[in-house]
Protein backbone atom coordinates (compact mmCIF):
# COMPACT_ATOMS: atom_id res chain seq x y z
CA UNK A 1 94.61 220.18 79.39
CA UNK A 2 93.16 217.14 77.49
CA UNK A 3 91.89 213.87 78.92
CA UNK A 4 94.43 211.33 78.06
CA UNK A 5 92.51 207.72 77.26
CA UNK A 6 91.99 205.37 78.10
CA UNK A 7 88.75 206.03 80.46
CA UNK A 8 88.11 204.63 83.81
CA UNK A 9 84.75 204.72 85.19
CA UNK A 10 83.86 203.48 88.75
CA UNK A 11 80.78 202.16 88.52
CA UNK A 12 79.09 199.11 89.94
CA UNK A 13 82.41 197.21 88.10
CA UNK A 14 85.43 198.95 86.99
CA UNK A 15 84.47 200.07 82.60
CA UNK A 16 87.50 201.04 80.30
CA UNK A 17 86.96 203.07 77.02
CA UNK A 18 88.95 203.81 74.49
CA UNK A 19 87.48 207.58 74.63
CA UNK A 20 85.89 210.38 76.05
CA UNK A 21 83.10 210.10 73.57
CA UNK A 22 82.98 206.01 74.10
CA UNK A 23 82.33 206.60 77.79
CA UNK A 24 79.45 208.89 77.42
CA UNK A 25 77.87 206.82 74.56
CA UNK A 26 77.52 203.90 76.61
CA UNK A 27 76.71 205.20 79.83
CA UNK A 28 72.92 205.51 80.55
CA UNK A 29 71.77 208.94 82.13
CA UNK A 30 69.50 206.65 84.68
CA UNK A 31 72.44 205.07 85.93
CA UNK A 32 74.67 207.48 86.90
CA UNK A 33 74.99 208.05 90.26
CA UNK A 34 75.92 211.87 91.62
CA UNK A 35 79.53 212.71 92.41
CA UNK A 36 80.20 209.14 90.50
CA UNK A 37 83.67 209.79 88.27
CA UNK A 38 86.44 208.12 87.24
CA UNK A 39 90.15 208.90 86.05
CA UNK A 40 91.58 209.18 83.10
CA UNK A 41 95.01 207.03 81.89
CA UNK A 42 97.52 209.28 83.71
CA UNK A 43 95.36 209.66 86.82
CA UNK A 44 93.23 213.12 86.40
CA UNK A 45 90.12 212.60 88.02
CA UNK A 46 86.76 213.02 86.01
CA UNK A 47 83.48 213.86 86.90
CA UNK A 48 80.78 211.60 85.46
CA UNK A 49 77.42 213.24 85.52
CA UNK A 50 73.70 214.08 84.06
CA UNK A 51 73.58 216.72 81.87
CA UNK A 52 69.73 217.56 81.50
CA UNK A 53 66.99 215.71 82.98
CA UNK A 54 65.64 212.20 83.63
CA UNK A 55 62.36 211.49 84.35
CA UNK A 56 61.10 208.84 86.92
CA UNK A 57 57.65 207.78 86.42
CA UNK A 58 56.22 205.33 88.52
CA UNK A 59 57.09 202.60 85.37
CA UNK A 60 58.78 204.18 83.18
CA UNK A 61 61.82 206.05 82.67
CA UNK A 62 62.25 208.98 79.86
CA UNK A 63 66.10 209.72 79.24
CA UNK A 64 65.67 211.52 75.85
CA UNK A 65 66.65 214.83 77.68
CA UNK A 66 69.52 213.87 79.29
CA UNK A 67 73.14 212.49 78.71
CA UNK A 68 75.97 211.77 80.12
CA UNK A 69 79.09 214.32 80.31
CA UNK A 70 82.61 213.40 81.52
CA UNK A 71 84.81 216.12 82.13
CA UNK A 72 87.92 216.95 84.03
CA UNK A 73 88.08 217.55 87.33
CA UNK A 74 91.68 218.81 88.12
CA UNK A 75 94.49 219.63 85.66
CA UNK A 76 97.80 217.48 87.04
CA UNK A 77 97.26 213.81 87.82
CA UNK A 78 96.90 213.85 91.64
CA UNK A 79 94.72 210.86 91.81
CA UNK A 80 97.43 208.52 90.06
CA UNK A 81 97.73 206.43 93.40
CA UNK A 82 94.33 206.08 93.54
CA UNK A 83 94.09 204.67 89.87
CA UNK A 84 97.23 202.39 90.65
CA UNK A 85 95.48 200.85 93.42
CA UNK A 86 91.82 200.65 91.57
CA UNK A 87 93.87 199.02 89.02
CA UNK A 88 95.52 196.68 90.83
CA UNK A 89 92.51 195.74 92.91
CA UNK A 90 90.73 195.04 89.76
CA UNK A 91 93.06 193.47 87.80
CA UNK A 92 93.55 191.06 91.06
CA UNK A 93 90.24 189.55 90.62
CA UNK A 94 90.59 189.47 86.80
CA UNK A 95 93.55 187.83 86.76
CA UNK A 96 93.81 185.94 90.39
CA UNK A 97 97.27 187.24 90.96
CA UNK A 98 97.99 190.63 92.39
CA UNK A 99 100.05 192.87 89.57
CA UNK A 100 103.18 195.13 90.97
CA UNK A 101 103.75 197.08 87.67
CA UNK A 102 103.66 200.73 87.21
CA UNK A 103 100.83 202.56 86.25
CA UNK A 104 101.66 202.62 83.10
CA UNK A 105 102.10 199.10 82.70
CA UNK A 106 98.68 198.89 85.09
CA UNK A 107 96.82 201.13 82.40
CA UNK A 108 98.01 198.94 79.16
CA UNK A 109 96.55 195.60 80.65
CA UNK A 110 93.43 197.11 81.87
CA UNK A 111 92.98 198.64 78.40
CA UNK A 112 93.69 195.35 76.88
CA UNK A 113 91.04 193.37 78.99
CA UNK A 114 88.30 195.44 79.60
CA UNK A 115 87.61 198.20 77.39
CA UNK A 116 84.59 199.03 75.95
CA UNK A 117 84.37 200.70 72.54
């Protein structure tokens, strides 16, 4: 089975992609946290995580070994109540009123205001 996009990431704010490959480009291998994921547009839950290594130095950090990786983490969509209700919780405090759509509907407007290419 394929991840359908858009791409949800839970992070320290709620980032939408337009792809897979969108997703992994932006996100930085230092900030990832373990176990962190995210779901895709009909509710599959992905795993976000380090592929490689990142080195800590006491002022620096060297990332050129490592990127990011977002992958499936079950086949059927049993996390679509949990995107509804990340959805509506975010797009809440986007918009200031509390949406009541479906998550289709949900998915389209999130897509539409904060997606990252």
């Amino acid at each position: 089975m394929a991840i359908t996009p858009p791409i949800f990431v839970l992070a320290d704010e709620l980032l939408v992609f337009d792809t897979v490959t969108a997703a992994e480009s932006f996100l930085e291998p230092v900030d990832v946290e373990p176990g962190e994921r995210g779901f895709d547009s009909e509710g599959r839950a992905l795993l976000v995580r380090v592929v490689g290594e990142v080195a800590k130095g006491r002022f620096s950090v060297n990332q050129s070994r490592a990127r990011v990786e977002i992958v499936l983490a079950e086949e059927a969509p049993t996390h679509a109540h949990e995107l509804h209700d990340v959805l509506v919780r975010w797009l809440t405090a986007v918009e200031g009123a509390a949406p009541s759509d479906a998550l289709a509907e949900l998915v389209a407007r999130a897509h539409t205001l904060g997606r990252y290419r």
